[in-house]
Protein backbone atom coordinates (compact mmCIF):
# COMPACT_ATOMS: atom_id res chain seq x y z
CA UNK A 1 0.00 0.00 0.00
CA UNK A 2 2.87 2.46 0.82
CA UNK A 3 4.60 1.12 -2.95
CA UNK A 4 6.64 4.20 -4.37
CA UNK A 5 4.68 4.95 -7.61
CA UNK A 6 6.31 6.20 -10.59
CA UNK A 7 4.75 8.91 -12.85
CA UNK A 8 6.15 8.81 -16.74
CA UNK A 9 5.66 11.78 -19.26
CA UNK A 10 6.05 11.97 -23.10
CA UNK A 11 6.45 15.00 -24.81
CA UNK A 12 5.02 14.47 -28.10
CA UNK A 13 4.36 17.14 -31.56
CA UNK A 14 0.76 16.21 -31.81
CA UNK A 15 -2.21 14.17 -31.03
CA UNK A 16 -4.41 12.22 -33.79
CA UNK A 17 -7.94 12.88 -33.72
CA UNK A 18 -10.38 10.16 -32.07
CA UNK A 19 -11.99 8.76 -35.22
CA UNK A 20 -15.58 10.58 -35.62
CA UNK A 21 -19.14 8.22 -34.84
CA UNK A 22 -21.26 8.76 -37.65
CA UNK A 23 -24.94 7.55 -38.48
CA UNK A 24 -25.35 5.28 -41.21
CA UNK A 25 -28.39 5.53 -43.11
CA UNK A 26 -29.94 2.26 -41.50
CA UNK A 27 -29.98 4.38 -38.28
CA UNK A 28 -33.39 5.73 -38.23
CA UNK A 29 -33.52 8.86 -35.82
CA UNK A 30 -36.77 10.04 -34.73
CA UNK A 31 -37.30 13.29 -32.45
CA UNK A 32 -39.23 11.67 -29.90
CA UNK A 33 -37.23 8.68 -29.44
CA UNK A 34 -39.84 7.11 -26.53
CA UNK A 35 -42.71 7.90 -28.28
CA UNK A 36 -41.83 6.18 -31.95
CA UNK A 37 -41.17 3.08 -29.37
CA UNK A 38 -44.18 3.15 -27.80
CA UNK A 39 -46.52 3.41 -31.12
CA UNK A 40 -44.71 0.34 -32.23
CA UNK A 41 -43.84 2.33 -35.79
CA UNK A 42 -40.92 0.62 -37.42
CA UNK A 43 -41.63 2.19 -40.95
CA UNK A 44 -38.28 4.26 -42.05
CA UNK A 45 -38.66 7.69 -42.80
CA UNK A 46 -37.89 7.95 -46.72
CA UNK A 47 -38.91 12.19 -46.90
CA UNK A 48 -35.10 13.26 -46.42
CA UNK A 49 -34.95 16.64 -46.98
CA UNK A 50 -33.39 18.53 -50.21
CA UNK A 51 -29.80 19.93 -49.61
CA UNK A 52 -31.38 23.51 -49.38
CA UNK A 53 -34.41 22.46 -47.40
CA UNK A 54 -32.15 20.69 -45.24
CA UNK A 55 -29.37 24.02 -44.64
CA UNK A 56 -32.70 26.08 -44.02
CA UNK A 57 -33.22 23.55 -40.71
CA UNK A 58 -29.74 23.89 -40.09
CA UNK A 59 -29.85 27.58 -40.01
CA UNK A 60 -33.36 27.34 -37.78
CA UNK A 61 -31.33 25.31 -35.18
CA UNK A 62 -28.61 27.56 -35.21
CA UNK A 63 -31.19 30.55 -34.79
CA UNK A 64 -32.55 28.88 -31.67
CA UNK A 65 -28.77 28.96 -29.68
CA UNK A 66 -28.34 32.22 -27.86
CA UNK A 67 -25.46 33.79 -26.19
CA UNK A 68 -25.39 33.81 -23.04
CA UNK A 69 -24.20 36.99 -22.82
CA UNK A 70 -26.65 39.10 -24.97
CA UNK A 71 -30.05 38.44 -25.71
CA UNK A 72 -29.51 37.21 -29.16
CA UNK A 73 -29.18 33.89 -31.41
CA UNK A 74 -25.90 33.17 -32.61
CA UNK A 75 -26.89 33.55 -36.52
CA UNK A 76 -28.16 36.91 -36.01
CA UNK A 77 -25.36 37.87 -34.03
CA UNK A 78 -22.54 37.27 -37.06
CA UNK A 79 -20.65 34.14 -35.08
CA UNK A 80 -21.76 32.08 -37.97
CA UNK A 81 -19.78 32.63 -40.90
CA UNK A 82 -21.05 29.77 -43.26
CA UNK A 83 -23.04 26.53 -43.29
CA UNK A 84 -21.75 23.88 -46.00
CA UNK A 85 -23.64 20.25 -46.29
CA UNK A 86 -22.81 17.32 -48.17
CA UNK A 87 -24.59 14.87 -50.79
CA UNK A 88 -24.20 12.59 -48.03
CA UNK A 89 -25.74 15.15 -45.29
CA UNK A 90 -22.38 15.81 -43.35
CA UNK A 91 -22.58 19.38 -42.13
CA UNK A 92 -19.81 21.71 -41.37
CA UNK A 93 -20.42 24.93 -39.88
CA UNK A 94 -18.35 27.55 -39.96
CA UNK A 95 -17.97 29.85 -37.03
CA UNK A 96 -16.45 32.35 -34.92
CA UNK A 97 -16.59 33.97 -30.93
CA UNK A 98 -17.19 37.76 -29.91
CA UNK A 99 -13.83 37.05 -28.86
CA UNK A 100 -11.13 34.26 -28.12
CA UNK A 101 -11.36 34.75 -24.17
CA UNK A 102 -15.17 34.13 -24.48
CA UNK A 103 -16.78 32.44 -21.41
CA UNK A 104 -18.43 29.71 -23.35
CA UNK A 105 -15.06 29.12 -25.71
CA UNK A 106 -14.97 25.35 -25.00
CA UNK A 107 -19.02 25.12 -24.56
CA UNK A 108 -20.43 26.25 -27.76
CA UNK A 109 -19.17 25.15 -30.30
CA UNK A 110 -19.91 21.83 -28.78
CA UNK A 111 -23.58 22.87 -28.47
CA UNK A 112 -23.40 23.80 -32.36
CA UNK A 113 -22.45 20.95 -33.31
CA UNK A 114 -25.13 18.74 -31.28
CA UNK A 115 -28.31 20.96 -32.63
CA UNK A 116 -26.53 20.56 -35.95
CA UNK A 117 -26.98 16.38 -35.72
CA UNK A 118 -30.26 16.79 -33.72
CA UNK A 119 -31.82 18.24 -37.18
CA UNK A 120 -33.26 15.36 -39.51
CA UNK A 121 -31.33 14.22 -42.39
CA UNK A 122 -27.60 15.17 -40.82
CA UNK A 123 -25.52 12.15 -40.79
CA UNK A 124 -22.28 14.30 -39.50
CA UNK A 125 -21.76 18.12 -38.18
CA UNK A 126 -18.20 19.32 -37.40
CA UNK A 127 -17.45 23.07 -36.43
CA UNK A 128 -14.83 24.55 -37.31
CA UNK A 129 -14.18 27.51 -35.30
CA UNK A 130 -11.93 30.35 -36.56
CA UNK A 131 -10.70 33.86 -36.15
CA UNK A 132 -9.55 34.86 -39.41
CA UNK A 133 -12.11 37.53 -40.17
CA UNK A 134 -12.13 38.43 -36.24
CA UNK A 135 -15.86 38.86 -34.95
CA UNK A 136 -17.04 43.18 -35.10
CA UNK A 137 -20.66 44.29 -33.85
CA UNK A 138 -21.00 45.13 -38.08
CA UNK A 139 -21.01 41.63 -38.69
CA UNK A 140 -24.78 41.73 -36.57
CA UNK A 141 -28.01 41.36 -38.57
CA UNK A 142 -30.89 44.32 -38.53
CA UNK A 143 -32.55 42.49 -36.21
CA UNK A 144 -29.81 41.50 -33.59
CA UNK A 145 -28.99 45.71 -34.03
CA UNK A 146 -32.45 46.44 -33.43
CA UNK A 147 -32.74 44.28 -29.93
CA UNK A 148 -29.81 45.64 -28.62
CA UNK A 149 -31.11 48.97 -29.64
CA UNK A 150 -28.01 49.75 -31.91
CA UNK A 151 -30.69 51.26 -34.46
């Protein structure tokens, strides 16, 4: 119990990426996951969405994620710079932060990426979060001007 234990480091250039989990098309996600299993449904949904139908979702989940900060969605507010999907319905979403000491660096981009998935017909969302054009209140919409009364 009193054994002398022995800590070893490795300083190393880099770290590979843990491989990505992705949904294969014989996954069949539903939103209400409890109630699908409790109507005893097993039919697979065949109404995927068109690839413009489907970045209009994309951009209404991303509308619904506000910062915590200011009182408005992340879309209006400029953070997102661009929303790309896939033939195959892998979505990457370009974004950025009001700035890089943001309280919710390491939280929301995670969050983007989950509401990404959690829309129907996205097998795969990755963010890629840059600061190469750095975030300025021009970058704001109308309508996140107009809430914070910037009109």
């Amino acid at each position: 119990m009193n054994e002398e234990r022995k800590i070893e480091t490795e300083q190393v250039d880099a770290v590979n990426p843990p491989p990505r989990a992705r949904v294969t098309p014989e996954f069949e996600r539903k939103r209400d996951y409890l109630a699908g299993f409790l109507s005893g449904e097993t039919k697979p949904s065949d109404d995927v969405p068109a690839n413009e139908d489907l970045k209009s979702s994309v951009i209404d989940a991303l509308k619904s994620i506000y910062d915590p900060e200011i009182p408005v969605d992340i879309y209006e507010l400029g953070l997102i710079y661009g929303v790309e999907i896939s033939e195959d319905g892998d979505a990457v979403v370009t974004m950025t932060l009001t700035t890089p000491h943001c309280p919710v660096a390491e939280s929301l981009p995670n969050e983007v990426e989950l509401r990404v998935l959690s829309v129907p017909g996205i097998r795969d969302s990755e963010v890629k979060l840059v600061w190469d054009p750095p975030w300025d209140p021009s970058k704001m919409s109308d309508e996140a001007r107009l809430e914070l009364g910037m009109l």
